[in-house]
PDB file of N, CA and C in Angstrom:
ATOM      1  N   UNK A   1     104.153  18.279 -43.564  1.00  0.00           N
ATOM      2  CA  UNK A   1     103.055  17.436 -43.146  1.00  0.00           C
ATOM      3  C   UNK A   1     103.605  16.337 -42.241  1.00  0.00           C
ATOM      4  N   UNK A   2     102.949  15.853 -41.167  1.00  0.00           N
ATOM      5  CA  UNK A   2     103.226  15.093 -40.313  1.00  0.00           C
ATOM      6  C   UNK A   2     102.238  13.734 -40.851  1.00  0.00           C
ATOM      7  N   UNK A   3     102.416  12.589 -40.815  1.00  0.00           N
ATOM      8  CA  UNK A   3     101.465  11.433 -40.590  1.00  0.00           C
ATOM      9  C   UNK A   3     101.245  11.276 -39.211  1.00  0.00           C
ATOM     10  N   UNK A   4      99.938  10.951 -38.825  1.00  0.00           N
ATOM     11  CA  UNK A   4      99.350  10.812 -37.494  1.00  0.00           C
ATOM     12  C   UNK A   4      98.517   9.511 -37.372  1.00  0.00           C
ATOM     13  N   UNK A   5      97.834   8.874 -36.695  1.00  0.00           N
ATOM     14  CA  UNK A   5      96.860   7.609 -36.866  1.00  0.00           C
ATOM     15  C   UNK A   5      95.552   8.233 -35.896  1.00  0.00           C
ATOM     16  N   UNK A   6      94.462   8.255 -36.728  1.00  0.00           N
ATOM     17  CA  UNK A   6      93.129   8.556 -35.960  1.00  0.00           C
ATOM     18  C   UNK A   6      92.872   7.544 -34.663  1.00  0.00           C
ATOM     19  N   UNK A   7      92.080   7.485 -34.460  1.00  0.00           N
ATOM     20  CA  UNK A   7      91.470   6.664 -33.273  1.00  0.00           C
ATOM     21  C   UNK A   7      91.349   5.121 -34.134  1.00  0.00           C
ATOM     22  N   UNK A   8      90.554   5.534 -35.011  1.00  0.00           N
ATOM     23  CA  UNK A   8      89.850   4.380 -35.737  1.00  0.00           C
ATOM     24  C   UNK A   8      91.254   3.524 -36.566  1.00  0.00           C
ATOM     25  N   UNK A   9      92.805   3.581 -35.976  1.00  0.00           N
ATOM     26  CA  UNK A   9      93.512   3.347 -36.806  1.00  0.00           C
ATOM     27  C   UNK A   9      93.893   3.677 -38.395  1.00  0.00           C
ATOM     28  N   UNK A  10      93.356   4.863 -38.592  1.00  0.00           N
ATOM     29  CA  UNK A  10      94.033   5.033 -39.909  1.00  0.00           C
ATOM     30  C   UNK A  10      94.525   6.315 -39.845  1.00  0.00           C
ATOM     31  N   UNK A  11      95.480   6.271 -40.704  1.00  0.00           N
ATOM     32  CA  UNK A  11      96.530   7.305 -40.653  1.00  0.00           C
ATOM     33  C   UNK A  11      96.489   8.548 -42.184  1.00  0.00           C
ATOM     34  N   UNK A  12      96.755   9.745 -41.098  1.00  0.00           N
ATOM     35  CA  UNK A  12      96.167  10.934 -41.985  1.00  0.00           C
ATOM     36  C   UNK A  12      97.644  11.492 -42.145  1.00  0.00           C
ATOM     37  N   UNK A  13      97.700  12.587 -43.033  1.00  0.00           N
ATOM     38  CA  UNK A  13      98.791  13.624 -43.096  1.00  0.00           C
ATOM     39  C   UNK A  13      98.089  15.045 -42.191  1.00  0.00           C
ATOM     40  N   UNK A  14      98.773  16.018 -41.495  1.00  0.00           N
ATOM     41  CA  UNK A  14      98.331  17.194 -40.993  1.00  0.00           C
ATOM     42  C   UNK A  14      99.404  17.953 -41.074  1.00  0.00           C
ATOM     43  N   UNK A  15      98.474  19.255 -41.223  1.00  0.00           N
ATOM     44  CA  UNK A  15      99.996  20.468 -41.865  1.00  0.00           C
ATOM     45  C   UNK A  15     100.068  20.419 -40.561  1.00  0.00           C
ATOM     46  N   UNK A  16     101.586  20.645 -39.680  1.00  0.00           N
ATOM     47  CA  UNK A  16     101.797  20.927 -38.849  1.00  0.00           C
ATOM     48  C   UNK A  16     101.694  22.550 -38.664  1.00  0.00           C
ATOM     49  N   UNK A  17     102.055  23.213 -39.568  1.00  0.00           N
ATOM     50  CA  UNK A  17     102.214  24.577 -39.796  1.00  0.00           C
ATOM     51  C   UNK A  17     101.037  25.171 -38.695  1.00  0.00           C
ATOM     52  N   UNK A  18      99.700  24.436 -38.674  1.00  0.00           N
ATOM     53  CA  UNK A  18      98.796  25.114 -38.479  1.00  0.00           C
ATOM     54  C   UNK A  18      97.892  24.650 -36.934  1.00  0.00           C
ATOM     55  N   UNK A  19      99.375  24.121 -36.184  1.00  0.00           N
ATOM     56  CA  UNK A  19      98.763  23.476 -34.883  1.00  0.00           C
ATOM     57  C   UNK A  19      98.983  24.550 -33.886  1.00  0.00           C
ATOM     58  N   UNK A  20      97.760  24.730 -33.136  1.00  0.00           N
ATOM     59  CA  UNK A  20      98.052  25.888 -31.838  1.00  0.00           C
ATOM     60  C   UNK A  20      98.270  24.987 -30.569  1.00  0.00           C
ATOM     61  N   UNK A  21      97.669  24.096 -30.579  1.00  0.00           N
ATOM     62  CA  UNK A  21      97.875  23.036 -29.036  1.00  0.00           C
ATOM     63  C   UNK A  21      98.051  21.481 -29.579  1.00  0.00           C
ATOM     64  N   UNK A  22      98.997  20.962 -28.958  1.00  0.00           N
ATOM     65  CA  UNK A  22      98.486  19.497 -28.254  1.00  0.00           C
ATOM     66  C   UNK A  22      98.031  19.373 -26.653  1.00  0.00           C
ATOM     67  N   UNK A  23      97.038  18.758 -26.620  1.00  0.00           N
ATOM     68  CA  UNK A  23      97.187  18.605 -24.881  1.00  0.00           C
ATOM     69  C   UNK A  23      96.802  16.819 -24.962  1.00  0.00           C
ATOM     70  N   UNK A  24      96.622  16.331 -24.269  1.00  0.00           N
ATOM     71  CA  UNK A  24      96.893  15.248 -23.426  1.00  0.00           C
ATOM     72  C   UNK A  24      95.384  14.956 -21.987  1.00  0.00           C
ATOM     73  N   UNK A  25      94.020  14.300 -22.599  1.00  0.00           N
ATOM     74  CA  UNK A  25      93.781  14.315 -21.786  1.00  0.00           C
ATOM     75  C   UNK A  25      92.846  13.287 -21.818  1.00  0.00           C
ATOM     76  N   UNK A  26      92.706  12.160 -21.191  1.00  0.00           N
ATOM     77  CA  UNK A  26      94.061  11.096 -21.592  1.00  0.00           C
ATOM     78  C   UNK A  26      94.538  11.249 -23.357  1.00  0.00           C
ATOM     79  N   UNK A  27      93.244  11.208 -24.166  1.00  0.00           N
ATOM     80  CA  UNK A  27      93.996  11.090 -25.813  1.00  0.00           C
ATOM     81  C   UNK A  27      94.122  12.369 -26.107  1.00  0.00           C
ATOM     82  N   UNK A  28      95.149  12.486 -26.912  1.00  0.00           N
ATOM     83  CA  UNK A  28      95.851  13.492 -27.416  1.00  0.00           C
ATOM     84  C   UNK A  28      95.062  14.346 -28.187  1.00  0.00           C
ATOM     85  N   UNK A  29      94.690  15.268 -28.002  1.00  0.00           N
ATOM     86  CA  UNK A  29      94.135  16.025 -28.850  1.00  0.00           C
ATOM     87  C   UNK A  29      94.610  17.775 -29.126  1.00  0.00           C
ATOM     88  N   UNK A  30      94.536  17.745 -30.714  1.00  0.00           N
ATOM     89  CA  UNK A  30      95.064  18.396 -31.490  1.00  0.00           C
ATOM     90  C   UNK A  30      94.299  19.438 -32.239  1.00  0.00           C
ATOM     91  N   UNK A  31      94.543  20.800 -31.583  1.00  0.00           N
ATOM     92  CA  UNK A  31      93.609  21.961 -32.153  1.00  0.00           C
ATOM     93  C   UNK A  31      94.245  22.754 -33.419  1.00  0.00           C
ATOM     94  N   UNK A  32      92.991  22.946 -34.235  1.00  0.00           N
ATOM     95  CA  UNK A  32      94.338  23.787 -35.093  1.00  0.00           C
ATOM     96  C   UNK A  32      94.213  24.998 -35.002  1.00  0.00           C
ATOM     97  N   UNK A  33      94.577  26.203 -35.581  1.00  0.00           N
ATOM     98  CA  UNK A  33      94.394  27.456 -35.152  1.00  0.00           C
ATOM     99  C   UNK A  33      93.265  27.793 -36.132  1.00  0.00           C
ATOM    100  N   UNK A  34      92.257  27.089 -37.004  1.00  0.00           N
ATOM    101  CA  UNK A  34      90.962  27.364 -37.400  1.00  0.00           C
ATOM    102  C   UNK A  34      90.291  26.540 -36.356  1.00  0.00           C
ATOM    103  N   UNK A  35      90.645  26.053 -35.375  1.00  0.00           N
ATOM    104  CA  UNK A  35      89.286  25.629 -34.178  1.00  0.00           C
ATOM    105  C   UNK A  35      89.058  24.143 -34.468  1.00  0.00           C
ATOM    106  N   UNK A  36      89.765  23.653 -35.619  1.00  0.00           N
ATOM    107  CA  UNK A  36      89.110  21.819 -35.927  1.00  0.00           C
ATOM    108  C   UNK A  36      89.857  21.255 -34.679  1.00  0.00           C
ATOM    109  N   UNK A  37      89.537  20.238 -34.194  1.00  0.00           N
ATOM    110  CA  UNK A  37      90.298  19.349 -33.322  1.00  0.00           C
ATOM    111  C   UNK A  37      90.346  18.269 -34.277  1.00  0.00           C
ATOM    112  N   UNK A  38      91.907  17.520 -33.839  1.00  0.00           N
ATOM    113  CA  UNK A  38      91.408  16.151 -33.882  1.00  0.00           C
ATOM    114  C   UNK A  38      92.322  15.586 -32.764  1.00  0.00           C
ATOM    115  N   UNK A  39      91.739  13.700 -32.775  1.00  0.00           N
ATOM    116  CA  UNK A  39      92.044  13.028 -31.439  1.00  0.00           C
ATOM    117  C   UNK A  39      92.520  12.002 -31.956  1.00  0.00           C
ATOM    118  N   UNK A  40      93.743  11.737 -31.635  1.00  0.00           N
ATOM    119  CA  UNK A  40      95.046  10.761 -32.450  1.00  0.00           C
ATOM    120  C   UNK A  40      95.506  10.081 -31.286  1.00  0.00           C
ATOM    121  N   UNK A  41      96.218   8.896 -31.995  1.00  0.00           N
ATOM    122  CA  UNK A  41      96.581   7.564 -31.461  1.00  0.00           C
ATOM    123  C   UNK A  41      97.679   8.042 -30.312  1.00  0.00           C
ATOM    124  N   UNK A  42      98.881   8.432 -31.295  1.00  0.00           N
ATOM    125  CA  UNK A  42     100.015   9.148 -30.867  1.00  0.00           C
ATOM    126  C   UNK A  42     100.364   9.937 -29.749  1.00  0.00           C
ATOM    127  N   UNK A  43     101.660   9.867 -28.421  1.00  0.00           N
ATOM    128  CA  UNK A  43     101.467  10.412 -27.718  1.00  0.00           C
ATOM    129  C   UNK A  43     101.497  11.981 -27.462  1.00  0.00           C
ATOM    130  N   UNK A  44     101.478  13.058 -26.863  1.00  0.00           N
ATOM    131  CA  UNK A  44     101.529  14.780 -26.758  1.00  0.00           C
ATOM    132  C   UNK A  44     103.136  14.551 -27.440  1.00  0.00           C
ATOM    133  N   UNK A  45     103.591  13.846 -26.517  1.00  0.00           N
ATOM    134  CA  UNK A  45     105.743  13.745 -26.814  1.00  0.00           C
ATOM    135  C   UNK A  45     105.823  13.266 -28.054  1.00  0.00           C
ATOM    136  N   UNK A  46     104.850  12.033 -28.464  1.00  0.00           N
ATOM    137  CA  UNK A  46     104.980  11.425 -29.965  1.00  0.00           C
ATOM    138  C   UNK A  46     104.908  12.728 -31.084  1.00  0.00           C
ATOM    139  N   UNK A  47     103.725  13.455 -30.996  1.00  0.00           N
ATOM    140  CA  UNK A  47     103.409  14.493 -31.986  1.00  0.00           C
ATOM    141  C   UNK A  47     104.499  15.562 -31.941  1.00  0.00           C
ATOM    142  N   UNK A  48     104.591  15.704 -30.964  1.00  0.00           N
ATOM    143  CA  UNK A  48     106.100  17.013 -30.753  1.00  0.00           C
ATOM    144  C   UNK A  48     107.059  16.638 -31.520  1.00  0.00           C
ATOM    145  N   UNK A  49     107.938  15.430 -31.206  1.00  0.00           N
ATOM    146  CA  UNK A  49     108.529  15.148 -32.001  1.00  0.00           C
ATOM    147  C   UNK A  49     109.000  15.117 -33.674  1.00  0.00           C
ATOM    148  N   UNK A  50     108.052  14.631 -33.789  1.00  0.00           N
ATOM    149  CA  UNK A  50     107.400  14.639 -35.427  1.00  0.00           C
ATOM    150  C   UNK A  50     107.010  15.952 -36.015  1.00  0.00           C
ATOM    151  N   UNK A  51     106.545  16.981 -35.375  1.00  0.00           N
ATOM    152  CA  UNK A  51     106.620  18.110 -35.468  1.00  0.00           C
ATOM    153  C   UNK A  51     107.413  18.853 -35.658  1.00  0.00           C
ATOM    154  N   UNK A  52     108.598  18.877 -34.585  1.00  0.00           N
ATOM    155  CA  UNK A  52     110.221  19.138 -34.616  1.00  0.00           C
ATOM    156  C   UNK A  52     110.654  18.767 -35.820  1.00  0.00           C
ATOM    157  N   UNK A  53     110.549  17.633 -36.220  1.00  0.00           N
ATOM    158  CA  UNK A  53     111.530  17.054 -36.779  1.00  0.00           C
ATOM    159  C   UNK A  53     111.106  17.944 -38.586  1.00  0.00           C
ATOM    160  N   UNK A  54     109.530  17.967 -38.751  1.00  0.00           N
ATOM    161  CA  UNK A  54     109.130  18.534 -39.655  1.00  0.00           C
ATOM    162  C   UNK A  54     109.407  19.909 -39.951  1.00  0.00           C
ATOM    163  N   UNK A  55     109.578  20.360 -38.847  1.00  0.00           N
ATOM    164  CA  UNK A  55     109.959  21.739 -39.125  1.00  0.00           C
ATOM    165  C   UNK A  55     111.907  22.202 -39.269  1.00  0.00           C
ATOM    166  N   UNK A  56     112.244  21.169 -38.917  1.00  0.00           N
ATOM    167  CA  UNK A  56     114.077  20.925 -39.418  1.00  0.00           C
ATOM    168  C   UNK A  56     114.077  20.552 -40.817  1.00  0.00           C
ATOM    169  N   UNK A  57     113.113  19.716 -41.045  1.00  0.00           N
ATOM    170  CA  UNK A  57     112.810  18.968 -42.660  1.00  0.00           C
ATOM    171  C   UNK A  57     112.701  20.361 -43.655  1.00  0.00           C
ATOM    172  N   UNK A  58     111.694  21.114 -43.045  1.00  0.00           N
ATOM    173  CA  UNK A  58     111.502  22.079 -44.307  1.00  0.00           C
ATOM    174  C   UNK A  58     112.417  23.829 -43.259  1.00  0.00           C
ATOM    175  N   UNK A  59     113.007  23.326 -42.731  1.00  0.00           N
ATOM    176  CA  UNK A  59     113.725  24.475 -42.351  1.00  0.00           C
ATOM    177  C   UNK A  59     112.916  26.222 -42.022  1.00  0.00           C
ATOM    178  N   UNK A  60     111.665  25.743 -41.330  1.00  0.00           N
ATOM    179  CA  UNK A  60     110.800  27.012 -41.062  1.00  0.00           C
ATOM    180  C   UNK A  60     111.872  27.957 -40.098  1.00  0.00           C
ATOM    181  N   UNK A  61     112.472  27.290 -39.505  1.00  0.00           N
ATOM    182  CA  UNK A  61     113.007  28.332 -38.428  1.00  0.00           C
ATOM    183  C   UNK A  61     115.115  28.407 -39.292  1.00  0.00           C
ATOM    184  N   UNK A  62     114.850  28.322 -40.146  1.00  0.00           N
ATOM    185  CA  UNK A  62     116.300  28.699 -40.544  1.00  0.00           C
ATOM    186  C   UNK A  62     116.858  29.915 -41.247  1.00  0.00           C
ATOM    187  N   UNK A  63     115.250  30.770 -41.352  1.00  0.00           N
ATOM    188  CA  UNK A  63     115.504  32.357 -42.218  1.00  0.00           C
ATOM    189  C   UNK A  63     115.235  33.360 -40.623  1.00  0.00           C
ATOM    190  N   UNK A  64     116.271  33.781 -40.522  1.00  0.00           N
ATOM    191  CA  UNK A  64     116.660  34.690 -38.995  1.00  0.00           C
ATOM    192  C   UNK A  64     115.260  35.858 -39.142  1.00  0.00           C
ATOM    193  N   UNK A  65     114.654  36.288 -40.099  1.00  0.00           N
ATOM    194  CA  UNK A  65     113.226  37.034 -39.904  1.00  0.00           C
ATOM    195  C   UNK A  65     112.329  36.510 -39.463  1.00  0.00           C
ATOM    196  N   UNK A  66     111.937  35.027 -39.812  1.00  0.00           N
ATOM    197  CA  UNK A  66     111.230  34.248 -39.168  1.00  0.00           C
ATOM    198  C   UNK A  66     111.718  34.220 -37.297  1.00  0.00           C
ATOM    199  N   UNK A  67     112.628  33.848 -37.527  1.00  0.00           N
ATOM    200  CA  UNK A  67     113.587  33.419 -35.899  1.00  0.00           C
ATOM    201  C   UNK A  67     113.316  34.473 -34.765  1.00  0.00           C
ATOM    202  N   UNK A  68     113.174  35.971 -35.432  1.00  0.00           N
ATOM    203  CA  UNK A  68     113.065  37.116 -34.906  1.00  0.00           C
ATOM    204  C   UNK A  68     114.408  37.934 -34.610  1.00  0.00           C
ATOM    205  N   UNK A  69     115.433  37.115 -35.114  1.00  0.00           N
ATOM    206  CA  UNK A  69     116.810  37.935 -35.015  1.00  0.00           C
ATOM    207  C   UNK A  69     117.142  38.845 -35.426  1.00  0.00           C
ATOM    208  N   UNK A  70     117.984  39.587 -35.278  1.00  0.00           N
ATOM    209  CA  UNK A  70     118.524  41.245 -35.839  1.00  0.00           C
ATOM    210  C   UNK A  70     118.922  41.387 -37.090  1.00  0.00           C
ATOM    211  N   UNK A  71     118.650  42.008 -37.753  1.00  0.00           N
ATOM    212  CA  UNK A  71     119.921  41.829 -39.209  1.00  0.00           C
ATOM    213  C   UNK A  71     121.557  41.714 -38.867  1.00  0.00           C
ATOM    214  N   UNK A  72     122.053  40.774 -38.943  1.00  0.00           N
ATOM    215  CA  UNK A  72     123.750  40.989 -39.001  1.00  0.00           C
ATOM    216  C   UNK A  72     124.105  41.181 -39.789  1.00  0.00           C
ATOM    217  N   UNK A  73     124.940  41.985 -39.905  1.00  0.00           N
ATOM    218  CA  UNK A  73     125.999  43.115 -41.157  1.00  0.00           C
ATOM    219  C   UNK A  73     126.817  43.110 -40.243  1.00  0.00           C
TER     220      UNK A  73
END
């Protein structure tokens, strides 16, 4: 989960797991892959970040099936 800040200043948690876009136009807005948007304080680069960093946190990309790599033997 990422913390984010709405418009209205208050700050939510969002699974990142389940983001298909940020775009940037001017406010950031954030689709998820069920179609909700939302429109946060934070910049496109701010959310990336935090995103990244969430997905090093819980290590989504550290099992090589996920990654799409070969089996090594």
């Amino acid at each position: 989960m990422v913390e984010l800040t709405k418009l209205n200043g208050k700050p939510f948690l969002l699974n990142a797991l389940y983001i298909e876009t940020i775009d940037s136009n001017p406010d950031t807005t954030i689709m998820l892959t069920n179609k909700t948007k939302y429109i946060v304080l934070e910049s496109a680069e701010e959310v990336q970040r935090k995103v990244a960093q969430f997905y090093l946190q819980v290590q989504v990309l550290s099992n090589p099936d996920l990654r799409g790599d070969e089996d090594e033997e």
